[in-house]
C-alpha atoms as a PDB file:
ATOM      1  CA  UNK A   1      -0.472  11.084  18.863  1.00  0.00           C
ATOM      2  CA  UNK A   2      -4.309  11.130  19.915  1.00  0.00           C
ATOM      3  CA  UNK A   3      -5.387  14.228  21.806  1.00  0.00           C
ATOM      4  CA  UNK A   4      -6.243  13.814  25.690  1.00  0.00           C
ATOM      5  CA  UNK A   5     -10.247  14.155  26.590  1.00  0.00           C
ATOM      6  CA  UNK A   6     -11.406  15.635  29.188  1.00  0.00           C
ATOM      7  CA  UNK A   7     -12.098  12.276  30.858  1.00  0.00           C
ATOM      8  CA  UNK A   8      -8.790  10.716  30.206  1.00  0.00           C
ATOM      9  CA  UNK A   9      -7.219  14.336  31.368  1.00  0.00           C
ATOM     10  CA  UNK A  10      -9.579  13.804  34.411  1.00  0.00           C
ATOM     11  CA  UNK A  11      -8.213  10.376  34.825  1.00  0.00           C
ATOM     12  CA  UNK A  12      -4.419  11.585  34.789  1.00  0.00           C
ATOM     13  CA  UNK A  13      -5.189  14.367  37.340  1.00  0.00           C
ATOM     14  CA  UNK A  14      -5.928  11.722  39.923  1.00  0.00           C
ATOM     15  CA  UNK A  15      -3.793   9.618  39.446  1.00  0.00           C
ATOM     16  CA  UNK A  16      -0.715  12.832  39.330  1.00  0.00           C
ATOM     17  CA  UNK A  17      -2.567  13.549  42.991  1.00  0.00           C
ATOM     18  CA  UNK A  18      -2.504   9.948  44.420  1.00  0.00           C
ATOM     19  CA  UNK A  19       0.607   8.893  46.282  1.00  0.00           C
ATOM     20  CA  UNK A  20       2.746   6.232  44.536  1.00  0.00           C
ATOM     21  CA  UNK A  21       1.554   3.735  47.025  1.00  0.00           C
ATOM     22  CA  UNK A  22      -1.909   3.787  46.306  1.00  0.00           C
ATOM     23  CA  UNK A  23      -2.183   3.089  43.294  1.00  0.00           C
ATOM     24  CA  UNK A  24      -2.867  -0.602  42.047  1.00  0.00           C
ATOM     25  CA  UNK A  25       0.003  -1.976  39.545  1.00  0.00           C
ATOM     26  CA  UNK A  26      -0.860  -5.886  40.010  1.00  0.00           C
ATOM     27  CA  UNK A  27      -1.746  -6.019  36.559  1.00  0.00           C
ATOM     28  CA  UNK A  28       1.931  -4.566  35.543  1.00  0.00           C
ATOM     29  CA  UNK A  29       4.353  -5.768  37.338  1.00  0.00           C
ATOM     30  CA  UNK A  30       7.517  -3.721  38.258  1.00  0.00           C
ATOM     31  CA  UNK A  31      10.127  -4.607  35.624  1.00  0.00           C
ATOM     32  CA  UNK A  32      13.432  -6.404  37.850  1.00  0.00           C
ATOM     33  CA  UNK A  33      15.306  -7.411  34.833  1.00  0.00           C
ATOM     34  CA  UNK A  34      16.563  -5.007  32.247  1.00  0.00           C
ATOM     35  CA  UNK A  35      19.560  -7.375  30.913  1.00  0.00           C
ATOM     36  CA  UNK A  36      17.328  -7.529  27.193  1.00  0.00           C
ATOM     37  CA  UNK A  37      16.440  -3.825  27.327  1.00  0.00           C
ATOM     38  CA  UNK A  38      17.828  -1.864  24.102  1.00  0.00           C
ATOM     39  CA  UNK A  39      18.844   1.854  24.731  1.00  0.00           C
ATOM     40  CA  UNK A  40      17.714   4.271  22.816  1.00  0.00           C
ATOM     41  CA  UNK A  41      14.307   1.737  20.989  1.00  0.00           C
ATOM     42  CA  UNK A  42      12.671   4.687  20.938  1.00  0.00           C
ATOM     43  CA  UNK A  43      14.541   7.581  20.303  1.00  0.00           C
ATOM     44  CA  UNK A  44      13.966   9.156  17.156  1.00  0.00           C
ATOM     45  CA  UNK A  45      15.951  12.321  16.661  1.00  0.00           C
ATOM     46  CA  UNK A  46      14.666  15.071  13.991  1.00  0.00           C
ATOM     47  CA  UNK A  47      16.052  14.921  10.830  1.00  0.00           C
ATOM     48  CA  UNK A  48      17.365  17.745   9.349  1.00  0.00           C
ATOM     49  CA  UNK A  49      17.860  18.083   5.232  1.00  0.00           C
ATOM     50  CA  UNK A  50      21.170  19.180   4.538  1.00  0.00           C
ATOM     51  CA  UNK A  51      23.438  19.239   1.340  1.00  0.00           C
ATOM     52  CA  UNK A  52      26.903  17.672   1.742  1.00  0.00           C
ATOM     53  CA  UNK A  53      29.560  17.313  -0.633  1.00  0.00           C
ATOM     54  CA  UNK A  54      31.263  13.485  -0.041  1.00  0.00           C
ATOM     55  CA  UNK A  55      34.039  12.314  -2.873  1.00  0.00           C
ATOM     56  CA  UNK A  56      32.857  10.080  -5.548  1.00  0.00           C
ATOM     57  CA  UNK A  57      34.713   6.746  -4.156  1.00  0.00           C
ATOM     58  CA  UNK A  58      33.273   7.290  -0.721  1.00  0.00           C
ATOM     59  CA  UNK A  59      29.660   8.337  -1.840  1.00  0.00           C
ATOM     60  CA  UNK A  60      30.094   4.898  -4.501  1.00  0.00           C
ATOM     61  CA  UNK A  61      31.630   2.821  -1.212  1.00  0.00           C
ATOM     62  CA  UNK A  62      28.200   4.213   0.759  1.00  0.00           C
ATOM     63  CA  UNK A  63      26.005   3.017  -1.931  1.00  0.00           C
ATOM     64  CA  UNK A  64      27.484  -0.654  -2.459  1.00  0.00           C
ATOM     65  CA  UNK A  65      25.680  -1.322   0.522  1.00  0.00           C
ATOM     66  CA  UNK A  66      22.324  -0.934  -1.209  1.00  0.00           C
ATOM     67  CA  UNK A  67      19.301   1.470  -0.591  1.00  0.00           C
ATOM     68  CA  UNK A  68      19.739   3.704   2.701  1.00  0.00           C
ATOM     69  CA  UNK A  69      22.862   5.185   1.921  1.00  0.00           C
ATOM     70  CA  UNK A  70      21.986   8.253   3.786  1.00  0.00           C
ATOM     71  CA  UNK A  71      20.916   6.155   7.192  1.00  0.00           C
ATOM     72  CA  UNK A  72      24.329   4.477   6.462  1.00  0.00           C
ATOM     73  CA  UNK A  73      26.558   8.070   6.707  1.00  0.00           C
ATOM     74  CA  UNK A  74      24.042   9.356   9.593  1.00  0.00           C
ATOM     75  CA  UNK A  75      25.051   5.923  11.674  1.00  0.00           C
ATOM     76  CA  UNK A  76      28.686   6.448  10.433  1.00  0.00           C
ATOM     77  CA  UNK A  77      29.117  10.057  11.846  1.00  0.00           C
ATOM     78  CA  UNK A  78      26.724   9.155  14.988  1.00  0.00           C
ATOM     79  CA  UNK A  79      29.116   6.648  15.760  1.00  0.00           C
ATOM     80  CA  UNK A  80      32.175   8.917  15.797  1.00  0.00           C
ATOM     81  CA  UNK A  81      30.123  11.460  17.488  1.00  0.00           C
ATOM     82  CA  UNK A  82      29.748   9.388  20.364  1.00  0.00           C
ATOM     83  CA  UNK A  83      33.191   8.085  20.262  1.00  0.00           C
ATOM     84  CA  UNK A  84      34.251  11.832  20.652  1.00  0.00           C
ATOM     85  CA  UNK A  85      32.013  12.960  23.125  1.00  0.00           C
ATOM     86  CA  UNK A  86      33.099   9.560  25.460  1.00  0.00           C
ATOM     87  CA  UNK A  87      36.775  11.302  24.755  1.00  0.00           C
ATOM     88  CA  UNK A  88      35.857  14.235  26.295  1.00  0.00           C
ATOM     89  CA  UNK A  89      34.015  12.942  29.321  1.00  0.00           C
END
């Protein structure tokens, strides 16, 4: 991410200061629709390296799909994750 100048820092300061009203959007107009919007497009959690012990036929069923074998358990467990925490909501 590029560092803020002084000018651009400047910049934000007024525009922080100036009410919501004031300021000119034309050139961005205010989004209505959000029926295409994808959750999450964004998001990149942080990674953390860990060792885990899976058993051979599961680790081989992973791998079958091709490279990203790894992406394929984190999506796996993410999706149970969120299953579980829906649960207990």
């Amino acid at each position: 991410m590029k560092k803020a100048t002084k000018k651009m820092s400047d910049e934000l300061a007024v525009l922080a200061a100036m009410p919501d009203e004031e300021i000119d959007t034309s050139d961005i107009p205010e989004i209505t629709d959000w029926s295409n919007a994808v959750v999450g497009r964004f998001y990149r959690p942080v990674k953390e390296p860990v060792t885990i012990r899976l058993d051979a036929d599961v680790l081989d069923w992973l791998k079958q799909g091709g490279k990203g074998y790894q992406t394929r358990v984190n999506k796996i467990l993410r999706a149970v994750m969120e299953q579980q925490r829906k649960k207990a909501a």
